[in-house]
N, C-alpha and C. Protein backbone atom coordinates (compact mmCIF):
# COMPACT_ATOMS: atom_id res chain seq x y z
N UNK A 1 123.24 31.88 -44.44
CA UNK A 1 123.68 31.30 -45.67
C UNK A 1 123.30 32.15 -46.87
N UNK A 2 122.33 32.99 -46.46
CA UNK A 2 121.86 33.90 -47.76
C UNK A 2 121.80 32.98 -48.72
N UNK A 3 120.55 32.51 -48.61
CA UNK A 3 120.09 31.20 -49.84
C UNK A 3 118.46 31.77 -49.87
N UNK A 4 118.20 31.85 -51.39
CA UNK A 4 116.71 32.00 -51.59
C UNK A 4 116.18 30.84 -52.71
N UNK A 5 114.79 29.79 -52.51
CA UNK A 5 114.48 29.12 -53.00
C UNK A 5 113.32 29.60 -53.59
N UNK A 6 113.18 29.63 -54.78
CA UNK A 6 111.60 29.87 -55.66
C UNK A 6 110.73 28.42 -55.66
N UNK A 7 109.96 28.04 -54.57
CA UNK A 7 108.99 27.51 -54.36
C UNK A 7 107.49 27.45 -55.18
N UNK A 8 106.84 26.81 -55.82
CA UNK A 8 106.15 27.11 -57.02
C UNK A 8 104.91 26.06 -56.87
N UNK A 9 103.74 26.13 -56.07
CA UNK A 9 102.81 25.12 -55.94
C UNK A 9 101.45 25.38 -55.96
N UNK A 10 100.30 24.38 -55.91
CA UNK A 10 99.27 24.85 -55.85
C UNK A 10 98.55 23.83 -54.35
N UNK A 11 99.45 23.77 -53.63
CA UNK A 11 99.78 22.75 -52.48
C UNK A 11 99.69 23.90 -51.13
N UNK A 12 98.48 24.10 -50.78
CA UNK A 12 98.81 25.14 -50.09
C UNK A 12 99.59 25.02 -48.51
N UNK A 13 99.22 23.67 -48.23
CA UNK A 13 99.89 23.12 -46.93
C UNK A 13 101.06 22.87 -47.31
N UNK A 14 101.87 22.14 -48.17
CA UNK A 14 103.48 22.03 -48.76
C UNK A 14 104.01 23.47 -48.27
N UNK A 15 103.39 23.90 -49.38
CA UNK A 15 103.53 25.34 -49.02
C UNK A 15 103.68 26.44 -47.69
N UNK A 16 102.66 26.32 -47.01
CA UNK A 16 102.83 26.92 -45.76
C UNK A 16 103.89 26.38 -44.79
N UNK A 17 104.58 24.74 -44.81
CA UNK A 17 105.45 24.26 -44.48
C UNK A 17 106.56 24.71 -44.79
N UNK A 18 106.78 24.99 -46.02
CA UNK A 18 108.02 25.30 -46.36
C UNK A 18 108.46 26.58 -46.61
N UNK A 19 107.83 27.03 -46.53
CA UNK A 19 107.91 28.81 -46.87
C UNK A 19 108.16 29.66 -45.60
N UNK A 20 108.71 30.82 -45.68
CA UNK A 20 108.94 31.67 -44.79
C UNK A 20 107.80 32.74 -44.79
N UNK A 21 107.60 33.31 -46.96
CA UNK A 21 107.16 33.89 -47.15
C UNK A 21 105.94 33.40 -47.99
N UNK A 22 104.85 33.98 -48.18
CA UNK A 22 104.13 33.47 -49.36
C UNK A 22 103.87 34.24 -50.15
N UNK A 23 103.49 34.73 -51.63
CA UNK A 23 103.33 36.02 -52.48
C UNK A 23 102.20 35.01 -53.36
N UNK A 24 100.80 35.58 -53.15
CA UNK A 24 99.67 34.99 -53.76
C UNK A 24 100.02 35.39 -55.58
N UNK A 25 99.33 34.29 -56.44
CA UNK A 25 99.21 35.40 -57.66
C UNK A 25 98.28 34.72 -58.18
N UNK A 26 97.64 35.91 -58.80
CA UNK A 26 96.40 35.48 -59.88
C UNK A 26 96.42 36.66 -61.33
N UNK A 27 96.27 35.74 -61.82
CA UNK A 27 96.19 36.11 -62.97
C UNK A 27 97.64 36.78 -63.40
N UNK A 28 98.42 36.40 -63.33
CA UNK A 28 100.12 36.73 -63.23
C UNK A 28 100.47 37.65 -62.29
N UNK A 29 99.66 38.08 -61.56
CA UNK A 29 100.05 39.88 -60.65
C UNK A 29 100.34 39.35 -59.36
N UNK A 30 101.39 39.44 -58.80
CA UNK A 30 100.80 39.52 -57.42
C UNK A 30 99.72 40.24 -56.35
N UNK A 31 99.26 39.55 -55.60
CA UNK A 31 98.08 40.26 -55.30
C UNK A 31 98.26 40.59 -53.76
N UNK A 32 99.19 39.50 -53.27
CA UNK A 32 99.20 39.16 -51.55
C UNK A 32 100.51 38.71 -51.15
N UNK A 33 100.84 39.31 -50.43
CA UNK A 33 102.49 38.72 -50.20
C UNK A 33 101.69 38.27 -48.33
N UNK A 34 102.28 37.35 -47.85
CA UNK A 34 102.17 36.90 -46.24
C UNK A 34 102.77 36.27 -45.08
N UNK A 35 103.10 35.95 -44.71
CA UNK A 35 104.20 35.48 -43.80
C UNK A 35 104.14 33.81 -43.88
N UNK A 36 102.32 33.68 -43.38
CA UNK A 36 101.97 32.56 -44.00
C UNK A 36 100.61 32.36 -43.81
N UNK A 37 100.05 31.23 -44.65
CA UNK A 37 98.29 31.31 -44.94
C UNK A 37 97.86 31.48 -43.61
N UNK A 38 97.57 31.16 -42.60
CA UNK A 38 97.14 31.55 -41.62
C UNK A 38 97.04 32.96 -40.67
N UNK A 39 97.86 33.63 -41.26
CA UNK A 39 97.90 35.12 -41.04
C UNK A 39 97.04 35.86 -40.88
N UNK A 40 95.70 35.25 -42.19
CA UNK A 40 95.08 36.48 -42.51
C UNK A 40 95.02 36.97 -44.27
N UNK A 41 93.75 36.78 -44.72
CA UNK A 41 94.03 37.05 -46.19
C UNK A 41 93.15 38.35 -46.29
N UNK A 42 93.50 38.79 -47.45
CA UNK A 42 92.52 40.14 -47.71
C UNK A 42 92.29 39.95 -49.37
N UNK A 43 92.94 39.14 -50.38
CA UNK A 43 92.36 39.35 -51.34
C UNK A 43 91.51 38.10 -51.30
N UNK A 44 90.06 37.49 -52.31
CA UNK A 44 89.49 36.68 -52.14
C UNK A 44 90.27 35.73 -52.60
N UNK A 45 90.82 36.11 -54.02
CA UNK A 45 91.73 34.18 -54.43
C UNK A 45 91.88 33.76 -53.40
N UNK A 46 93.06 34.58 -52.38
CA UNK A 46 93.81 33.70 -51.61
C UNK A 46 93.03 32.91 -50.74
């Protein structure tokens, strides 16, 4: 369908549900892009 949704939470389980992708941000930057929270993080925010 080539459909992309901008998903926007601080819900991290919503989130990992609904997402394909995840892209951490702090402080406006992205810091972490991931498949999903359970993956594996490397910056501390996440």
């Amino acid at each position: 369908m080539a459909l992309t949704y901008l998903f926007i939470s601080h819900d991290i389980d919503a989130v990992n549900r609904i997402c394909d992708r995840i892209a951490v941000m702090y402080l406006g930057n992205i810091v972490e892009i991931l498949p999903n929270i359970n993956s594996g993080t490397l910056h501390p925010y996440t």
